[in-house]
Protein backbone atom coordinates (compact mmCIF):
# COMPACT_ATOMS: atom_id res chain seq x y z
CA UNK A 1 -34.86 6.13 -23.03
CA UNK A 2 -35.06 7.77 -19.57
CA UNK A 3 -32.99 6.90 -16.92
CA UNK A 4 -34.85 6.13 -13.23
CA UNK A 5 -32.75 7.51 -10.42
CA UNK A 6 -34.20 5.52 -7.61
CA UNK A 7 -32.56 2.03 -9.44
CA UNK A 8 -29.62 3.90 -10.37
CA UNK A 9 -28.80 4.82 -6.43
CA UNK A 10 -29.72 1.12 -5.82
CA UNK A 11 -27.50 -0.54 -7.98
CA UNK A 12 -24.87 2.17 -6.97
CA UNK A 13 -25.44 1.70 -3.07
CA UNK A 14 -25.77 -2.20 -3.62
CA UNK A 15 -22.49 -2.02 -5.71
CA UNK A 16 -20.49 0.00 -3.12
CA UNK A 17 -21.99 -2.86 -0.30
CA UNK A 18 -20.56 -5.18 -2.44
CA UNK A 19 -17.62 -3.69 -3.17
CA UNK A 20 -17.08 -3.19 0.56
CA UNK A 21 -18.29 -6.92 1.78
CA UNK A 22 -15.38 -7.80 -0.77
CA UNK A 23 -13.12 -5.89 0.48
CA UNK A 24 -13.77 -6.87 4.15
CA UNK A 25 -13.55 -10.61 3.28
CA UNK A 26 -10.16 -9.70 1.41
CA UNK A 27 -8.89 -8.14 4.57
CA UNK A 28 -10.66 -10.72 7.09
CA UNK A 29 -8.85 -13.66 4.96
CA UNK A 30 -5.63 -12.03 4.21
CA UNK A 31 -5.36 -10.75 8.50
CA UNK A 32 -5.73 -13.88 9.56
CA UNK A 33 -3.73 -15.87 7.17
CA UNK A 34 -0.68 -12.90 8.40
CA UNK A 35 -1.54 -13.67 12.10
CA UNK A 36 -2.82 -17.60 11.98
CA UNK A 37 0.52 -18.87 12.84
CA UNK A 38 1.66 -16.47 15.87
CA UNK A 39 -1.46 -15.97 17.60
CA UNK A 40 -1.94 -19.21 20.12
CA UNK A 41 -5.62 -20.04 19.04
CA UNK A 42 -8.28 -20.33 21.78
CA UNK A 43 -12.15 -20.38 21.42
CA UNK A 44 -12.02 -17.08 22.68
CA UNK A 45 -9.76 -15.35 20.08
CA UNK A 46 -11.80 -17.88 17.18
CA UNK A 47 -15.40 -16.40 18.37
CA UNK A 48 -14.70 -13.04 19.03
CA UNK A 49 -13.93 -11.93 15.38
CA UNK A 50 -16.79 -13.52 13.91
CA UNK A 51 -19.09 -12.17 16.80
CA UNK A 52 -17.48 -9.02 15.85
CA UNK A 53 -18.18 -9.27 12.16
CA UNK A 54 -21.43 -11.31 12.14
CA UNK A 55 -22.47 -7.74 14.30
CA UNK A 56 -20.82 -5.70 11.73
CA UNK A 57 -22.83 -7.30 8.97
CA UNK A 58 -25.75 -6.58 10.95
CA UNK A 59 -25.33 -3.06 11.57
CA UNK A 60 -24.86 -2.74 7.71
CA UNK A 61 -27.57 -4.23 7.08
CA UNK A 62 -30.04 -2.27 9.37
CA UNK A 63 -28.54 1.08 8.03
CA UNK A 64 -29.27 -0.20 4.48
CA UNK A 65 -32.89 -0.84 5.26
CA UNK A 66 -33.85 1.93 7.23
CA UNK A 67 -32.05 4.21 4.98
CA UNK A 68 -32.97 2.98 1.28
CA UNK A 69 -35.33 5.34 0.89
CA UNK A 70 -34.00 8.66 2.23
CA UNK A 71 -31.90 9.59 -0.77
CA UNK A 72 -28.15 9.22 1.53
CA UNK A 73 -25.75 10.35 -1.17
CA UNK A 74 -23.93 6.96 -2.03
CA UNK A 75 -20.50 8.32 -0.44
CA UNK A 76 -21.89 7.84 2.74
CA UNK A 77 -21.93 4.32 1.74
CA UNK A 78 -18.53 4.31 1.46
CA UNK A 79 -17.70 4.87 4.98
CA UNK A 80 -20.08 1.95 6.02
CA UNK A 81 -18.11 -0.17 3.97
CA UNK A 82 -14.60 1.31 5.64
CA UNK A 83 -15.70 2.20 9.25
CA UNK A 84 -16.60 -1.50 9.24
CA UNK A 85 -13.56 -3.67 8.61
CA UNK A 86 -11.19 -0.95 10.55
CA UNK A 87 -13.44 -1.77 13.36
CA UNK A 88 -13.07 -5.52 12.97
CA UNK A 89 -9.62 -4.80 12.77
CA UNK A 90 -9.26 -2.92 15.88
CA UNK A 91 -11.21 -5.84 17.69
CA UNK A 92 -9.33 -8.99 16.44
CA UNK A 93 -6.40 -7.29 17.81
CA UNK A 94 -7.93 -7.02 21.49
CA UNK A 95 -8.64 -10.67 21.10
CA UNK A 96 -5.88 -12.24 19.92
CA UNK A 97 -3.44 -9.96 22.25
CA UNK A 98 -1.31 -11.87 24.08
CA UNK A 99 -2.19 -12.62 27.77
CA UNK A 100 0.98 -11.80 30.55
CA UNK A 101 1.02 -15.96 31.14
CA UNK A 102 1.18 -16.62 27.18
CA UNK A 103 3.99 -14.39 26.98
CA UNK A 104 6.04 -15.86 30.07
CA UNK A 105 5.51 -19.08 28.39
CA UNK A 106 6.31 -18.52 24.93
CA UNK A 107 9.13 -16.33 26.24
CA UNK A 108 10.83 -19.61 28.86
CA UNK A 109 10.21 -21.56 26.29
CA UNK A 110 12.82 -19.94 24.17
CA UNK A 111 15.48 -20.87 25.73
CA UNK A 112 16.71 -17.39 26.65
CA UNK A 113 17.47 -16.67 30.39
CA UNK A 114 15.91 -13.57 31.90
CA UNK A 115 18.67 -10.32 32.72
CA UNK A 116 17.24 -9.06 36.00
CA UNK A 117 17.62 -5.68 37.06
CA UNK A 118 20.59 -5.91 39.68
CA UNK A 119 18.78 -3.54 42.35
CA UNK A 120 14.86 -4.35 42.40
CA UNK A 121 15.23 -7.84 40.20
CA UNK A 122 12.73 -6.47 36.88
CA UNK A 123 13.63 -8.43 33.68
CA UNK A 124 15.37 -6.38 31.61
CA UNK A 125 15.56 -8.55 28.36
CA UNK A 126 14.19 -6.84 25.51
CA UNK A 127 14.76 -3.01 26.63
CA UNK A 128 16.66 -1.29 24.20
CA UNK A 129 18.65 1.18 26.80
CA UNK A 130 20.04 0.00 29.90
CA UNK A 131 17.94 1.56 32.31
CA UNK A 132 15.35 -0.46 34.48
CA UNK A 133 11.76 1.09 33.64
CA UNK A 134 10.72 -0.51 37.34
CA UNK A 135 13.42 1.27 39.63
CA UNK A 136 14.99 3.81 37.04
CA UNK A 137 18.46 2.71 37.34
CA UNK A 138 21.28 3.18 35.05
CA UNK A 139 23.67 0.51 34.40
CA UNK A 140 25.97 -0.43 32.02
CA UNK A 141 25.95 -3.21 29.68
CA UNK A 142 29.39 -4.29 31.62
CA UNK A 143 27.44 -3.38 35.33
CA UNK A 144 24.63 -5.84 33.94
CA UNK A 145 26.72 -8.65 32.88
CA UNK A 146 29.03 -8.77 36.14
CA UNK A 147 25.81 -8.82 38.10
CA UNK A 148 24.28 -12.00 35.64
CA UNK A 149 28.05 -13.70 36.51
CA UNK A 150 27.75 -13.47 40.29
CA UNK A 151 24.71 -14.57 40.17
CA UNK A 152 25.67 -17.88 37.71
CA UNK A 153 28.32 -17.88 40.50
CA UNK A 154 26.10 -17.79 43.53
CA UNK A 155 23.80 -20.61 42.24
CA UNK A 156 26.36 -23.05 41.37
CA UNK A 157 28.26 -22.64 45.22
């Protein structure tokens, strides 16, 4: 029996496809099942993955066909099937960022009140040292929480 290396790098190229379309619908599925309930869903952030990966596929497939004949060692098939997803990856997570007013929102909506800075009025909630990143000021926690009471104070009198 002889063996006929132009099926075996098909079946191995096909297989490592395969074996990466798998792998990207593992990691497509299991991202947004991690991120489905924290990321406020708008047709924008629904589309622009599966623009993203519908173009992905595509690119796959036009490497496949314009390079199943020119012998590409079936490693370099691996990388389609990484470069791929990472750049999927990369993409859902400029469109499902946050916008500033999403983040105000979900943010008031809390419950929490904001600390302003004391000098230039930045919200300091959140920073883990207590300097304002706006005006560069150093205050203590003590400094910022006399300046929240006066100002409880000044809006009840």
């Amino acid at each position: 029996m002889t063996l006929d290396r132009t099926n075996m790098y098909f079946d191995d190229a096909f297989a490592f496809l395969l074996g990466g379309f798998v792998t990207w619908a593992f990691v497509a599925i299991y991202w947004t099942l991690l991120w489905r309930k924290a990321v406020q869903w708008t047709a924008r952030r629904r589309l622009g993955p599966i623009v993203v990966a519908a173009f992905g596929v595509l690119m796959v497939v036009i490497a496949r066909l314009s390079l199943l004949n020119s012998g590409l060692p079936v490693g370099k098939w691996i990388v389609l099937s990484i470069l791929v997803p990472a750049l999927w990856l990369i993409a859902t997570v400029y469109f499902w960022q946050e916008t500033p007013a999403e983040r105000a929102s979900r943010i008031s909506d809390s419950g929490r009140a904001d600390i302003p800075c004391p000098k230039c009025g930045y919200n300091l909630r959140g920073l883990m040292e207590a300097r304002c990143p706006e005006c560069g000021t150093r205050f203590t926690l003590d400094e910022l929480l006399a300046a929240q009471s006066s100002q409880i104070v000044g809006e009840i009198g």
